[in-house]
N, C-alpha and C. Protein backbone atom coordinates (compact mmCIF):
# COMPACT_ATOMS: atom_id res chain seq x y z
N UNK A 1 -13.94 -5.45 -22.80
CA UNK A 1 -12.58 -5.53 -23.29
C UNK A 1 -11.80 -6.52 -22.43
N UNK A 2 -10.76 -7.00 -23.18
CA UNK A 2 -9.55 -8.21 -22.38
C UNK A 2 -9.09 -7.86 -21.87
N UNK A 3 -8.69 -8.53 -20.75
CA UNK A 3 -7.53 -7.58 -19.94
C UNK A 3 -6.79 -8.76 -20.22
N UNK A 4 -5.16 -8.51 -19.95
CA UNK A 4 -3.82 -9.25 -19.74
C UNK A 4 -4.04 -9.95 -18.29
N UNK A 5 -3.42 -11.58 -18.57
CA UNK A 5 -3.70 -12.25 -17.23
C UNK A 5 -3.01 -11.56 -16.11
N UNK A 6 -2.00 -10.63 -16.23
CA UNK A 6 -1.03 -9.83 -15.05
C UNK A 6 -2.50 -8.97 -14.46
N UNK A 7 -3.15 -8.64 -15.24
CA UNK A 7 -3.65 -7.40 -14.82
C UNK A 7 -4.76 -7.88 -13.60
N UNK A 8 -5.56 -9.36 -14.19
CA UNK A 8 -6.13 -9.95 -12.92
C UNK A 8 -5.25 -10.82 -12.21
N UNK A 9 -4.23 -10.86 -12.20
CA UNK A 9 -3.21 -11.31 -10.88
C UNK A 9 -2.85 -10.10 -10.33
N UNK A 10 -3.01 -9.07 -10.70
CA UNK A 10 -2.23 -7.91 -9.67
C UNK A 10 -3.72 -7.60 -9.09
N UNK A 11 -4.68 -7.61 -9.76
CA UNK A 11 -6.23 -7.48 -8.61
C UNK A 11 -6.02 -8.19 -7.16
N UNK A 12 -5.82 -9.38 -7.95
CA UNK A 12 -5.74 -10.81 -6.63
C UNK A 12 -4.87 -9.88 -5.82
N UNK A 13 -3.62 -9.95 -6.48
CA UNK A 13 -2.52 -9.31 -5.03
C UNK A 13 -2.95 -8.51 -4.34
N UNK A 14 -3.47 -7.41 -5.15
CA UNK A 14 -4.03 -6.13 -4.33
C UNK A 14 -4.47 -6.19 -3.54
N UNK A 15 -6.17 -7.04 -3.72
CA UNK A 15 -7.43 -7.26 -2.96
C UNK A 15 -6.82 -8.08 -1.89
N UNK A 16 -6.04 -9.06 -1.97
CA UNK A 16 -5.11 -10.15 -1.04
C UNK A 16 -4.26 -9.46 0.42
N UNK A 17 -3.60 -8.25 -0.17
CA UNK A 17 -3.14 -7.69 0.27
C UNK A 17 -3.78 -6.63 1.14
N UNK A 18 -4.72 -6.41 0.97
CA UNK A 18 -5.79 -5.18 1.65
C UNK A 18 -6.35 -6.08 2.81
N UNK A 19 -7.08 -6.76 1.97
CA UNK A 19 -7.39 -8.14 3.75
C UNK A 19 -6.51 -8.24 4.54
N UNK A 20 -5.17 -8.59 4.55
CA UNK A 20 -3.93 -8.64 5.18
C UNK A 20 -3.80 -7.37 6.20
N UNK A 21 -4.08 -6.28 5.50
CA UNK A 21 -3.94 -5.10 5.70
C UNK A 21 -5.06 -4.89 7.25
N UNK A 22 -6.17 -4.74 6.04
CA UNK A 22 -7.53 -4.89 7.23
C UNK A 22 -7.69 -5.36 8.77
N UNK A 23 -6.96 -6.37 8.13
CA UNK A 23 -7.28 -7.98 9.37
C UNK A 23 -5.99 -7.84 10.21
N UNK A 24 -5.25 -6.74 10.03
CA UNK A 24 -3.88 -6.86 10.84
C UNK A 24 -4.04 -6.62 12.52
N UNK A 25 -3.58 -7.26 13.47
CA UNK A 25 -4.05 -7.18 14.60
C UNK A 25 -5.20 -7.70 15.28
N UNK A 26 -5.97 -8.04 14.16
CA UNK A 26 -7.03 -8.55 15.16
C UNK A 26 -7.22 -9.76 14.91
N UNK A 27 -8.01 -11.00 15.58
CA UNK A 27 -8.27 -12.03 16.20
C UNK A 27 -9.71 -11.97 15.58
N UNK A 28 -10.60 -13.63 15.98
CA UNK A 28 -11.39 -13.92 15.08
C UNK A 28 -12.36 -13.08 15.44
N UNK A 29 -12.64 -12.99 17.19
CA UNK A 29 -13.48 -12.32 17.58
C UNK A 29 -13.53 -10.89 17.28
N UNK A 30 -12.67 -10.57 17.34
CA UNK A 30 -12.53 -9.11 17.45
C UNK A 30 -12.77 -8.82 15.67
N UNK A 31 -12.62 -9.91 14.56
CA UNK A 31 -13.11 -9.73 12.82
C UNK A 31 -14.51 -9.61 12.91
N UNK A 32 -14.73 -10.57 13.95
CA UNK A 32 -16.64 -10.28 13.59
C UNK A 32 -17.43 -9.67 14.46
N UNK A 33 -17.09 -8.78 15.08
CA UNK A 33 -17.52 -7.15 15.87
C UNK A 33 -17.51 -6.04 15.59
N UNK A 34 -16.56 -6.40 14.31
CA UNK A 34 -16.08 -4.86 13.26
C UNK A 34 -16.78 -4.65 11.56
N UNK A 35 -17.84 -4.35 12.00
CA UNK A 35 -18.31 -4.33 10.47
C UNK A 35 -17.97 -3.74 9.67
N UNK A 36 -17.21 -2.83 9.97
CA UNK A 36 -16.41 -2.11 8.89
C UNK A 36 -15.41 -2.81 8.08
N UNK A 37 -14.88 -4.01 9.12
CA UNK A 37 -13.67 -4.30 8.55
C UNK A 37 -14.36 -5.73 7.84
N UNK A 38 -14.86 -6.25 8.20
CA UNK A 38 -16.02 -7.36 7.70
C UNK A 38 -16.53 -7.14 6.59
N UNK A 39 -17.10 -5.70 6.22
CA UNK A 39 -17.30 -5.57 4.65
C UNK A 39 -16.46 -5.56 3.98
N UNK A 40 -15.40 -4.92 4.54
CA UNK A 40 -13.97 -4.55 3.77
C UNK A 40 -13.20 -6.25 2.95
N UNK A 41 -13.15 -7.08 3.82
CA UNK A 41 -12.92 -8.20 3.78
C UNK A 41 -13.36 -9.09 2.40
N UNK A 42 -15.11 -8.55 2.58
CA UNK A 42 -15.97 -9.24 2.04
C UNK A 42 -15.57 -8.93 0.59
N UNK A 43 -15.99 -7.83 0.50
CA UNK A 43 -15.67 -6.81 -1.05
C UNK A 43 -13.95 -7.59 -1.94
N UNK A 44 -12.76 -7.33 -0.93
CA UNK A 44 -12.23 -7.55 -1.12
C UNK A 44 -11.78 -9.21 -2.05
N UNK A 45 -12.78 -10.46 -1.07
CA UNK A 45 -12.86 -11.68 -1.77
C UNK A 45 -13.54 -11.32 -2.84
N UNK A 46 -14.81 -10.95 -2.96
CA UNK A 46 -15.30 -10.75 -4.24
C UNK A 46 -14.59 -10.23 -5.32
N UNK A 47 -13.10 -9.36 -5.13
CA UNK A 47 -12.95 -8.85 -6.12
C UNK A 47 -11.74 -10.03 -6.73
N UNK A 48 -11.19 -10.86 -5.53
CA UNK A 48 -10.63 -12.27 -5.82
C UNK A 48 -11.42 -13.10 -6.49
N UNK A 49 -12.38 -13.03 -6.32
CA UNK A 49 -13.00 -14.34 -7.01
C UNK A 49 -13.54 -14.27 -8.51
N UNK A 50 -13.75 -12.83 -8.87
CA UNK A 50 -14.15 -12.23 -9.86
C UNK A 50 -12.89 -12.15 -10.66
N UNK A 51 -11.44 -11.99 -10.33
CA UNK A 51 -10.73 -11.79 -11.48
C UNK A 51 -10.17 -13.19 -11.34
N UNK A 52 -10.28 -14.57 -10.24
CA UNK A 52 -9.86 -15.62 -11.12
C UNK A 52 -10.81 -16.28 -11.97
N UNK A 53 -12.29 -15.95 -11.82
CA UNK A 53 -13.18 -16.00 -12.76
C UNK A 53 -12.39 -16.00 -13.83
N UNK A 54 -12.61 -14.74 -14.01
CA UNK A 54 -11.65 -14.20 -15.50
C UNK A 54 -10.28 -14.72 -15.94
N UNK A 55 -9.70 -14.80 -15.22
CA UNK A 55 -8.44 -15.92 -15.51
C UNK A 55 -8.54 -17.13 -15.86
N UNK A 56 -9.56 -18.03 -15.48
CA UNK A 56 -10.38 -19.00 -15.66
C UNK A 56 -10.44 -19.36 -17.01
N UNK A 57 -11.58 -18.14 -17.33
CA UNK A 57 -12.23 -17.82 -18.51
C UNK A 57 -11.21 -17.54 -19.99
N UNK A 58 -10.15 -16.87 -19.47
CA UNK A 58 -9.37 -16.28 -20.58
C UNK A 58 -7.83 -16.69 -20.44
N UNK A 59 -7.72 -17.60 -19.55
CA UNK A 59 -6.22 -17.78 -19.30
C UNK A 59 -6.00 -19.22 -18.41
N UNK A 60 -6.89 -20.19 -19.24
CA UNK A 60 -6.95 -21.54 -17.86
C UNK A 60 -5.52 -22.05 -17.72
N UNK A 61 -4.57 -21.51 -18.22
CA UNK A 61 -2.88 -22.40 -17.80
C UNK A 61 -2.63 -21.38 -16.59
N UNK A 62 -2.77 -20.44 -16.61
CA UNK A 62 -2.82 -19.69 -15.09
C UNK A 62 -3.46 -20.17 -14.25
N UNK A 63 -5.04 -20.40 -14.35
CA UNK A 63 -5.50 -20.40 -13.14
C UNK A 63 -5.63 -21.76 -12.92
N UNK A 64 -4.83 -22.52 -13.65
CA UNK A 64 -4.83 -24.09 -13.36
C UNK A 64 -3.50 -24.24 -12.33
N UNK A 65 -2.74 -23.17 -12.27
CA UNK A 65 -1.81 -23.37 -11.15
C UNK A 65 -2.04 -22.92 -9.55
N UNK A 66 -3.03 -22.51 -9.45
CA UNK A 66 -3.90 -21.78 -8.16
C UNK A 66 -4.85 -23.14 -7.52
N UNK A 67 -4.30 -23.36 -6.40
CA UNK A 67 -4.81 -24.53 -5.60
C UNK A 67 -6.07 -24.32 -5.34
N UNK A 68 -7.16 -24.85 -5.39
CA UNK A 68 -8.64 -24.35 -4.97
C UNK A 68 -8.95 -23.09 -5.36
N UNK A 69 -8.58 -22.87 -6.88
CA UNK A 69 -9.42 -21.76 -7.66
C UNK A 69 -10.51 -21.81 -7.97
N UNK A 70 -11.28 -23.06 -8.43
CA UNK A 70 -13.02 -23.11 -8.33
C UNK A 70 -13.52 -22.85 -6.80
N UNK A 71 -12.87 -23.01 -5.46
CA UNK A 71 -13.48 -23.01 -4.48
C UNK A 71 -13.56 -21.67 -3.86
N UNK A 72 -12.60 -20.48 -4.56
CA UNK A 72 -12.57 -19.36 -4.38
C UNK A 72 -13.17 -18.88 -5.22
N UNK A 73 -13.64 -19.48 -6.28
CA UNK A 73 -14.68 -18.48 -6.93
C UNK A 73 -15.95 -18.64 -6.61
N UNK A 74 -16.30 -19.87 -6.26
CA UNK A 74 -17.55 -20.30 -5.30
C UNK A 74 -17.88 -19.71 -4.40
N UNK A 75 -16.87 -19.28 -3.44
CA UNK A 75 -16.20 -18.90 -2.16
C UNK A 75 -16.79 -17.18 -2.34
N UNK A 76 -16.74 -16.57 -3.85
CA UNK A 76 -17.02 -15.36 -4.19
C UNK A 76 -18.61 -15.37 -4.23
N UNK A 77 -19.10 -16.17 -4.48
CA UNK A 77 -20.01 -16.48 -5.37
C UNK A 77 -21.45 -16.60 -3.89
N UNK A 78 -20.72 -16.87 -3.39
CA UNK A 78 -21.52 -16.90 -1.49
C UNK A 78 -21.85 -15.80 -0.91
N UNK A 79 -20.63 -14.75 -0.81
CA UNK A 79 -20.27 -13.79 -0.76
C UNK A 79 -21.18 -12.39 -1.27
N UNK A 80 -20.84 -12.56 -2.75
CA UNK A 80 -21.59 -11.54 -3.57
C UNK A 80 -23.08 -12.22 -3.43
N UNK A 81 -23.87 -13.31 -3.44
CA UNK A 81 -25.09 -13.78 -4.02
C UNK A 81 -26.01 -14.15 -2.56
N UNK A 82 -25.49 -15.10 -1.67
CA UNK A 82 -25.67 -15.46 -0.11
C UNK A 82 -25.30 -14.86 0.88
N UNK A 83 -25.72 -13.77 0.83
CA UNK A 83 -25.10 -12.93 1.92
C UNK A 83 -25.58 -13.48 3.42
N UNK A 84 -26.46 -13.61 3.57
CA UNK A 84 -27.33 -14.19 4.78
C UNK A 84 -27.26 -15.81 5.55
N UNK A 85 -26.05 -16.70 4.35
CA UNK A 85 -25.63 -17.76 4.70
C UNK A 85 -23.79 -17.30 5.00
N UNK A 86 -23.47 -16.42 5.05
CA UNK A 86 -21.97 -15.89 5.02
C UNK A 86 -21.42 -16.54 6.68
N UNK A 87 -20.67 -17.15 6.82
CA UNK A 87 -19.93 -17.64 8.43
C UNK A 87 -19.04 -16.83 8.16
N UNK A 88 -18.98 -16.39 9.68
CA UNK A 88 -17.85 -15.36 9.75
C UNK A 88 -16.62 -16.17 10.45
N UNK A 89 -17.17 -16.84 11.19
CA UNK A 89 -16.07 -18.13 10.99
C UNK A 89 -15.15 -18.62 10.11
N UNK A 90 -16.17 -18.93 8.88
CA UNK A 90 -15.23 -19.56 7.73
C UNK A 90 -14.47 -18.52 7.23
N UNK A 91 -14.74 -17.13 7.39
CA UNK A 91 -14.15 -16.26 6.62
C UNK A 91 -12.83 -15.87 6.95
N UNK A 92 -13.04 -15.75 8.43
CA UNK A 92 -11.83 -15.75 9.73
C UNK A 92 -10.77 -16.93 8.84
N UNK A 93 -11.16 -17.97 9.05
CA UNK A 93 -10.59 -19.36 8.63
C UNK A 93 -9.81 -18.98 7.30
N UNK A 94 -10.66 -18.48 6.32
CA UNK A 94 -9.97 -18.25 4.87
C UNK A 94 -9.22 -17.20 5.22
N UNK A 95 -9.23 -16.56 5.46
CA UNK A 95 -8.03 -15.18 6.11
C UNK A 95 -6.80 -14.89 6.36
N UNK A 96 -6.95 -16.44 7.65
CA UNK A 96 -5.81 -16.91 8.50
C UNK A 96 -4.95 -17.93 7.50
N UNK A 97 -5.56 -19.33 6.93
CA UNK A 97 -5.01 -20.08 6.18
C UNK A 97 -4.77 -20.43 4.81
N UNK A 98 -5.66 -19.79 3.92
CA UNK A 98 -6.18 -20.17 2.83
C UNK A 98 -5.51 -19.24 2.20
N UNK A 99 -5.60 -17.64 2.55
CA UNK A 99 -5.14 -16.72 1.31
C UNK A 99 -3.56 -16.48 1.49
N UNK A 100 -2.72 -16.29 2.36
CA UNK A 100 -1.49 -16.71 2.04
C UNK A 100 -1.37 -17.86 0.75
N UNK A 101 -2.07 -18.93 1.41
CA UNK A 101 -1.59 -19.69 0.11
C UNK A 101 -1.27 -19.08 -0.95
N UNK A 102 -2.73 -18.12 -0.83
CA UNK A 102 -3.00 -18.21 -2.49
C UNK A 102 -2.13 -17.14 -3.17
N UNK A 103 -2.21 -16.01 -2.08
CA UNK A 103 -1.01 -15.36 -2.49
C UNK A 103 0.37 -15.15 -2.96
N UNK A 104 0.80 -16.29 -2.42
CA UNK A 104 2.42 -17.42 -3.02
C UNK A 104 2.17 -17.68 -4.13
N UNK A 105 1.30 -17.97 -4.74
CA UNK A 105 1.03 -19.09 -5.50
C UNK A 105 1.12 -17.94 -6.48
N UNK A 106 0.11 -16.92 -6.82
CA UNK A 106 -0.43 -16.08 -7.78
C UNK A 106 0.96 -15.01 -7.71
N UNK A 107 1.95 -14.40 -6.71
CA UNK A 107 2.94 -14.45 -6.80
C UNK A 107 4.05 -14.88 -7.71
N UNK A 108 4.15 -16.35 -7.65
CA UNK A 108 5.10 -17.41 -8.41
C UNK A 108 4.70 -17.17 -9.90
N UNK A 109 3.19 -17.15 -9.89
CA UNK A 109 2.84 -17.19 -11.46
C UNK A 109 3.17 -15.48 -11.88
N UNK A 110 2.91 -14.45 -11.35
CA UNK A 110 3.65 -13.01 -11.57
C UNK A 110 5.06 -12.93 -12.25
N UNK A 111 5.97 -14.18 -11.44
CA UNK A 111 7.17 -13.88 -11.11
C UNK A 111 7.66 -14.71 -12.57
N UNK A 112 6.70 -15.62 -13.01
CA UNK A 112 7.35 -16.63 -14.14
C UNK A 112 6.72 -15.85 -15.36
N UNK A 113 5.93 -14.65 -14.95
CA UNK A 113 5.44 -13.87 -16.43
C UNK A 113 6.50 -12.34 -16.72
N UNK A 114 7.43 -12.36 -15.73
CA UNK A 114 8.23 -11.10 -15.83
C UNK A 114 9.55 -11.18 -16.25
């Protein structure tokens, strides 16, 4: 069944927001010592990358406003499929710089559908 493009932008927020959550307080080192919070993380992109999939798929004037939306679904796609090539580095990296972005962004598009 379809879902409404809100419904996979409020995933994004959610899942966006839980990393935020997760990752609060700690530093890069201290992300990749904690496997708890490392899966948490992980799961969480996947469930980003899976509903701009779907936004993609069923709503490309949305997800054509999301800066490096193929690279986050790629980004998922590593994640869920390459587990054993995963940098916890890069993930640190997407954490710190990348998902704010994206969060503004998928935000703005919320804010112009209400």
């Amino acid at each position: 069944m379809k879902r409404e493009p809100l419904a996979y932008l409020a995933d994004i927020i959610e899942a966006g927001n839980s990393i935020l959550e997760f990752t609060n307080n700690l530093n890069n080192e201290s992300y990749k010592t904690n496997k708890l919070v490392k899966s948490g993380v992980e799961r969480q992109f996947e469930i980003i990358g899976e509903a701009l999939k779907e936004l993609k798929n069923n709503c490309s004037e949305h997800f054509d406003k999301i800066s490096d939306g193929q690279r986050i679904i790629s980004f998922r796609n590593v994640i869920a499929h390459g587990y054993a090539f995963i940098s916890d580095n890069l993930v640190w990296e997407v954490v710190t710089t990348k998902l704010p972005t994206l969060l503004k962004e998928v935000q703005k598009i919320v804010n112009s559908l209400q």
